[in-house]
PDB file of N, CA and C in Angstrom:
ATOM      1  N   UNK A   1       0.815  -1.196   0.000  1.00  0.00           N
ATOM      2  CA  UNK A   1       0.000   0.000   0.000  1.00  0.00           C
ATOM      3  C   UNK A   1       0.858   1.259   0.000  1.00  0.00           C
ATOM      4  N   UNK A   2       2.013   0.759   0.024  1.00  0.00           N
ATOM      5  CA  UNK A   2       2.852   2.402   0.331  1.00  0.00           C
ATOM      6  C   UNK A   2       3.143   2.931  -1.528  1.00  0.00           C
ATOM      7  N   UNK A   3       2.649   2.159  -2.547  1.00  0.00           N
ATOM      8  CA  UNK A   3       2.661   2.742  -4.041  1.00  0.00           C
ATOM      9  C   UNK A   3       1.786   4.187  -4.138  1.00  0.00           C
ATOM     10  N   UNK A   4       1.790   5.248  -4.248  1.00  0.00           N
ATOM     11  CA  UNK A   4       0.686   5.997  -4.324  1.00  0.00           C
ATOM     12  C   UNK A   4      -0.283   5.942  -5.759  1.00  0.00           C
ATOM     13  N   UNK A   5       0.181   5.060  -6.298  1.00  0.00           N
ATOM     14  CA  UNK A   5      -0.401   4.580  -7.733  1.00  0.00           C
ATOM     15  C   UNK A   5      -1.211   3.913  -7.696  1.00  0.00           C
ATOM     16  N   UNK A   6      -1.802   2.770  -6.131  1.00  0.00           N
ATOM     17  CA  UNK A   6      -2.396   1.579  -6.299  1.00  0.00           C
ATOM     18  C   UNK A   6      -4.081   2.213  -6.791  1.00  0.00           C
ATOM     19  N   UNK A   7      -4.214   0.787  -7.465  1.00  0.00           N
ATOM     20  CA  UNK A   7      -5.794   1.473  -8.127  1.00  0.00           C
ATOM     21  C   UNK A   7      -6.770   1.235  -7.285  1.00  0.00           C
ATOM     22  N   UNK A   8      -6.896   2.128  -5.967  1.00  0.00           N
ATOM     23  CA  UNK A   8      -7.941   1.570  -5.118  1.00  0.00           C
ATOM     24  C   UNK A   8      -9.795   1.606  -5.800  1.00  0.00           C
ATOM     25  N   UNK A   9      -9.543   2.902  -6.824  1.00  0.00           N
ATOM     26  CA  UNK A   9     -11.018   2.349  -7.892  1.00  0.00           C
ATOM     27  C   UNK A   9     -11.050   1.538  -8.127  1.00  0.00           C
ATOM     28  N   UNK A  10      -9.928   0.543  -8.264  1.00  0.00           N
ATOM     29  CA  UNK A  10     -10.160  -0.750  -9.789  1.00  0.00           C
ATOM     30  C   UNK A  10     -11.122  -1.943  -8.278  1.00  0.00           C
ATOM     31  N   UNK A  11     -10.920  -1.783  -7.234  1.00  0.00           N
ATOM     32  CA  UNK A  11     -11.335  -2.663  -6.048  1.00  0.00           C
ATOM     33  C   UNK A  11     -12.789  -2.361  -5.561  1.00  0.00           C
ATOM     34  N   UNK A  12     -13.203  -1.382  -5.217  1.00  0.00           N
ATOM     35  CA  UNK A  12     -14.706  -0.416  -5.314  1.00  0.00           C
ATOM     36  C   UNK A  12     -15.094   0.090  -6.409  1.00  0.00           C
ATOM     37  N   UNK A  13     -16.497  -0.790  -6.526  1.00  0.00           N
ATOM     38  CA  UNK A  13     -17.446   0.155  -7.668  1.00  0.00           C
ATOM     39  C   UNK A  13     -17.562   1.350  -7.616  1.00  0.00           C
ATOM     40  N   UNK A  14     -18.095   2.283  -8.180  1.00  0.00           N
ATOM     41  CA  UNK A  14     -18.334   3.626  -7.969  1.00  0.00           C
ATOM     42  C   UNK A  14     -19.783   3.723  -7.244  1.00  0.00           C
ATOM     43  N   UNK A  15     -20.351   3.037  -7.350  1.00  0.00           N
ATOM     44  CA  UNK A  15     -21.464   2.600  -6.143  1.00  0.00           C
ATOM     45  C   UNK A  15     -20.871   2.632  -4.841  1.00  0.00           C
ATOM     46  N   UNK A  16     -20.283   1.419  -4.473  1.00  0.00           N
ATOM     47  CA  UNK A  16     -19.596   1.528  -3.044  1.00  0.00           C
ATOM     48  C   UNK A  16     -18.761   2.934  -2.619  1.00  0.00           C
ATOM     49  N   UNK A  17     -18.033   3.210  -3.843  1.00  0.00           N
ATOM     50  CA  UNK A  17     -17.699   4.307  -3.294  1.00  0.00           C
ATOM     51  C   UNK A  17     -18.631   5.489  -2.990  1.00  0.00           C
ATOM     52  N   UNK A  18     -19.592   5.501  -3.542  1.00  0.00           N
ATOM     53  CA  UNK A  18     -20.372   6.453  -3.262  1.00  0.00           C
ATOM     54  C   UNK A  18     -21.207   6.448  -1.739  1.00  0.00           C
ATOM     55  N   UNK A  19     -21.396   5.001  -1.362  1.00  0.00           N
ATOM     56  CA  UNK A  19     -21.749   4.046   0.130  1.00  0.00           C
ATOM     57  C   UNK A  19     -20.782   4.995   1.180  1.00  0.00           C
ATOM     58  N   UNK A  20     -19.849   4.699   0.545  1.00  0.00           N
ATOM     59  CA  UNK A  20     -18.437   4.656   1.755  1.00  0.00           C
ATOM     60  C   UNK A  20     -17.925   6.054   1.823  1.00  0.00           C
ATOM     61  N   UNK A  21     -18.253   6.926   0.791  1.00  0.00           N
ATOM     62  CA  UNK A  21     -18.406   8.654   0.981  1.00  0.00           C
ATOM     63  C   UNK A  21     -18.518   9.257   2.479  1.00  0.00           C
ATOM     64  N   UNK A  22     -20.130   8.417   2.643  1.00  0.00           N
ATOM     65  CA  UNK A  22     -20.768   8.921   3.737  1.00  0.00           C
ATOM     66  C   UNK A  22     -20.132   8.023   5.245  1.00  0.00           C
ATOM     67  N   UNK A  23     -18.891   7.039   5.608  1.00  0.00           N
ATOM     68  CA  UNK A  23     -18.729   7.065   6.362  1.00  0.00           C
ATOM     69  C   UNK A  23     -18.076   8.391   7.212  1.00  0.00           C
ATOM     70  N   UNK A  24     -17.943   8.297   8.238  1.00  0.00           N
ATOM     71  CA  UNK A  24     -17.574   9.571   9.462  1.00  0.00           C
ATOM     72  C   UNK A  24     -16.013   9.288   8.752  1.00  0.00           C
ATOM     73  N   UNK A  25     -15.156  10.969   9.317  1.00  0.00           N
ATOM     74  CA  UNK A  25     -13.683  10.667   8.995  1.00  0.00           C
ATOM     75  C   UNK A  25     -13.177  10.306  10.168  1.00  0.00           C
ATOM     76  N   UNK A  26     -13.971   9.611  11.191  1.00  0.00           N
ATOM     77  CA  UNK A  26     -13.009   9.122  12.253  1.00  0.00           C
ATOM     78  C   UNK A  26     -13.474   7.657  11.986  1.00  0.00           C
ATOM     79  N   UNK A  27     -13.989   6.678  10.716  1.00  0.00           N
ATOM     80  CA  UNK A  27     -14.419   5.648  10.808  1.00  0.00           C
ATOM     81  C   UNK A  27     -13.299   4.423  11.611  1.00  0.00           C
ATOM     82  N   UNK A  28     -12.223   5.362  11.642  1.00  0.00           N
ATOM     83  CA  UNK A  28     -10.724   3.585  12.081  1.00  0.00           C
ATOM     84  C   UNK A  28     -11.078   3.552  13.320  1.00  0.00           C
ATOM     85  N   UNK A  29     -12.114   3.902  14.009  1.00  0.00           N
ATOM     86  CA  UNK A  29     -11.958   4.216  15.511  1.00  0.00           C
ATOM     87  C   UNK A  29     -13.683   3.294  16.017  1.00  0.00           C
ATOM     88  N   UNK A  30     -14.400   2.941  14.928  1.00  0.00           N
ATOM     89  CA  UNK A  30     -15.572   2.228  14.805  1.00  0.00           C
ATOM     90  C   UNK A  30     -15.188   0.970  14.957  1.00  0.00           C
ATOM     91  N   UNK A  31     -15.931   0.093  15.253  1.00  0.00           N
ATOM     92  CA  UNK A  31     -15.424  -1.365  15.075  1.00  0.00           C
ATOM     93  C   UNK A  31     -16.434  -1.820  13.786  1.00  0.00           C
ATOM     94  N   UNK A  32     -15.052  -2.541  13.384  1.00  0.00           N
ATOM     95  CA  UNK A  32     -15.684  -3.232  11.648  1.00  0.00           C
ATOM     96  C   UNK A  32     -17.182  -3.434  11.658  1.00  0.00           C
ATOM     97  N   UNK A  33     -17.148  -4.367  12.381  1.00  0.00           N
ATOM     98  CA  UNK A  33     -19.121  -4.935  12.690  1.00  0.00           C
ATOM     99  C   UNK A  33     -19.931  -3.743  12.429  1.00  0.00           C
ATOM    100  N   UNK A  34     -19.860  -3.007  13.339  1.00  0.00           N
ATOM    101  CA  UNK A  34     -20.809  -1.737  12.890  1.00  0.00           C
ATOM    102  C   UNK A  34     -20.794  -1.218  11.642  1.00  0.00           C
ATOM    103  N   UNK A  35     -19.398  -0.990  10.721  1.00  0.00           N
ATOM    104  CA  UNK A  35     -19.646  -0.006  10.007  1.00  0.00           C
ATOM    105  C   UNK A  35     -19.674  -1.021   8.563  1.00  0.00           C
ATOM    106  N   UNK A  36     -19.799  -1.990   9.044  1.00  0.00           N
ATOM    107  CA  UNK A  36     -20.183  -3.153   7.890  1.00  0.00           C
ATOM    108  C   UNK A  36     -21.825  -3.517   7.804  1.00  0.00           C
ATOM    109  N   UNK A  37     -22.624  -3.329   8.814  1.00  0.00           N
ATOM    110  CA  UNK A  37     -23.870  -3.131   9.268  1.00  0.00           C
ATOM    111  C   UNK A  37     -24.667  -1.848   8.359  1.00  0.00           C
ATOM    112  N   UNK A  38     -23.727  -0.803   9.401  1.00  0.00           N
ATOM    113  CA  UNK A  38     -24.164   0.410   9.012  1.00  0.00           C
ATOM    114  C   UNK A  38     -24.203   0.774   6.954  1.00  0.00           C
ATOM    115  N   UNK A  39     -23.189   0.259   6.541  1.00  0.00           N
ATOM    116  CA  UNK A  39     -23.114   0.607   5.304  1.00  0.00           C
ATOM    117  C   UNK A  39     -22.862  -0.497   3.942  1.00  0.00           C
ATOM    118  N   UNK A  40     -22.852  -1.159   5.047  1.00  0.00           N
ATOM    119  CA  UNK A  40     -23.446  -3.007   4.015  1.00  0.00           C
ATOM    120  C   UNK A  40     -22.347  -2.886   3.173  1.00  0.00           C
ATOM    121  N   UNK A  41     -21.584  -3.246   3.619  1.00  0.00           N
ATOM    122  CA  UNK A  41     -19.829  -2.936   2.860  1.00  0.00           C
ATOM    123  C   UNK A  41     -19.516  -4.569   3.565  1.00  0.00           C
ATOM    124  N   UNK A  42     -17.927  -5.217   2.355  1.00  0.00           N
ATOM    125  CA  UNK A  42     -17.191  -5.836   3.413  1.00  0.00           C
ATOM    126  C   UNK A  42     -16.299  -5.036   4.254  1.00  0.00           C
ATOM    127  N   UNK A  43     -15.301  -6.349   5.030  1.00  0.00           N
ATOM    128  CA  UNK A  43     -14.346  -5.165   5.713  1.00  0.00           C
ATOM    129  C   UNK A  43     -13.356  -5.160   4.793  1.00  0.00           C
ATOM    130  N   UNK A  44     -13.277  -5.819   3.730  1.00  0.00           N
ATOM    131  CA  UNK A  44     -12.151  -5.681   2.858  1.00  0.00           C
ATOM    132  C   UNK A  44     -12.168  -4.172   2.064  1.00  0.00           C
ATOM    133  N   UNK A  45     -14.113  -3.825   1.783  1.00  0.00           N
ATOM    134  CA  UNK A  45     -14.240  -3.058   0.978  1.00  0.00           C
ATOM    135  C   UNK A  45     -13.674  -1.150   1.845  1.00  0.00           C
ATOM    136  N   UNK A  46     -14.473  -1.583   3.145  1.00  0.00           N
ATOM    137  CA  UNK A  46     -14.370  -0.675   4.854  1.00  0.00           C
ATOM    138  C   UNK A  46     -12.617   0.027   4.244  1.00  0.00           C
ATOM    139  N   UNK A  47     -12.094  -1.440   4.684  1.00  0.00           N
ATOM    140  CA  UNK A  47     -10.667  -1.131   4.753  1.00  0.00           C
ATOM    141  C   UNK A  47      -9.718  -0.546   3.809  1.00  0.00           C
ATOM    142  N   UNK A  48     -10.066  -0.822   2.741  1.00  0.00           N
ATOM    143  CA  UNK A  48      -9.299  -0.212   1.325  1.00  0.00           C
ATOM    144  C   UNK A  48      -9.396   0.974   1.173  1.00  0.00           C
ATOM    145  N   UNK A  49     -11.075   1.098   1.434  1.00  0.00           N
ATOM    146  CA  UNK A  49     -11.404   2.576   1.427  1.00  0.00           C
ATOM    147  C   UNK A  49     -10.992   3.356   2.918  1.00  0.00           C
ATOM    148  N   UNK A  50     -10.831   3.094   3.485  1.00  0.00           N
ATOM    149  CA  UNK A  50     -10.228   4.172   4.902  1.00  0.00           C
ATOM    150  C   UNK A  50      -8.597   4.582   4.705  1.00  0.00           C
ATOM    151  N   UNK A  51      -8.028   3.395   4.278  1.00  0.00           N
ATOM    152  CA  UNK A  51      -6.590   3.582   3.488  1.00  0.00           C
ATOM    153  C   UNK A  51      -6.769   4.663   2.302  1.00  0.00           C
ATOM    154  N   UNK A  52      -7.497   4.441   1.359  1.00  0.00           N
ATOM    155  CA  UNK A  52      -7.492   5.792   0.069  1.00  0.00           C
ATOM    156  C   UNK A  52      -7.878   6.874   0.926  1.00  0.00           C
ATOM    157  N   UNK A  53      -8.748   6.884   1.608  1.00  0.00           N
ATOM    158  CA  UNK A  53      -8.930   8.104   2.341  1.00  0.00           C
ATOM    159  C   UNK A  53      -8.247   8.878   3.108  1.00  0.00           C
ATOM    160  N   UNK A  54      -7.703   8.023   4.013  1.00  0.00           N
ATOM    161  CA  UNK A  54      -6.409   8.638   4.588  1.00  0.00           C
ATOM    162  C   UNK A  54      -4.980   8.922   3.708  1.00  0.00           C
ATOM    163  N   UNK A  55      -4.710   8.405   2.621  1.00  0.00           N
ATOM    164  CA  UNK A  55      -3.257   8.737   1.413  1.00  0.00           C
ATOM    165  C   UNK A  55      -4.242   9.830   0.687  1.00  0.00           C
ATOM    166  N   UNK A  56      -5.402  10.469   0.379  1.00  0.00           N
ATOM    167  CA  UNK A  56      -5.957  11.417  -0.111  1.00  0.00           C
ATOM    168  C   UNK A  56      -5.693  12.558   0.773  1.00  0.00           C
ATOM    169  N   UNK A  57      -5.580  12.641   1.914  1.00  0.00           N
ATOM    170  CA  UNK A  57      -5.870  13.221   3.125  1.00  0.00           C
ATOM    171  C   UNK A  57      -4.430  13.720   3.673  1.00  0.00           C
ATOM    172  N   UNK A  58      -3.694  13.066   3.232  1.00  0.00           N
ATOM    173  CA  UNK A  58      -1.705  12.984   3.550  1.00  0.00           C
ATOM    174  C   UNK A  58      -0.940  13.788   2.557  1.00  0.00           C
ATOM    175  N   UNK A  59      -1.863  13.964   1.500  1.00  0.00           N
ATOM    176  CA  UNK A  59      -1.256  14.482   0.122  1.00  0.00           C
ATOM    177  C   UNK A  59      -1.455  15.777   0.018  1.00  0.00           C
TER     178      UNK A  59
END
């Protein structure tokens, strides 16, 4: 994950991403269960996307 190239689109639809928009920016601090509940995501999908979010966020 440390490439800043990785294609985290090519992994989330633009649907999910649009899902996962609306998590909070403190989501790493939620526990998975909930915010897999809350937004009917996996945690694979949770997790990829909190990573792009945070290297968006660093830049």
């Amino acid at each position: 994950m440390i490439d800043s190239a990785f294609p985290f689109s090519d992994f989330l639809s633009q649907d999910m991403q649009n899902v996962l928009k609306k998590m909070p920016k403190d989501s790493f601090t939620y526990p998975f269960k909930e915010l897999t509940e809350l937004f009917e995501a996996t945690f694979l999908e949770i997790r990829l996307y909190q990573i792009w979010r945070k290297k968006q966020l660093s830049c």
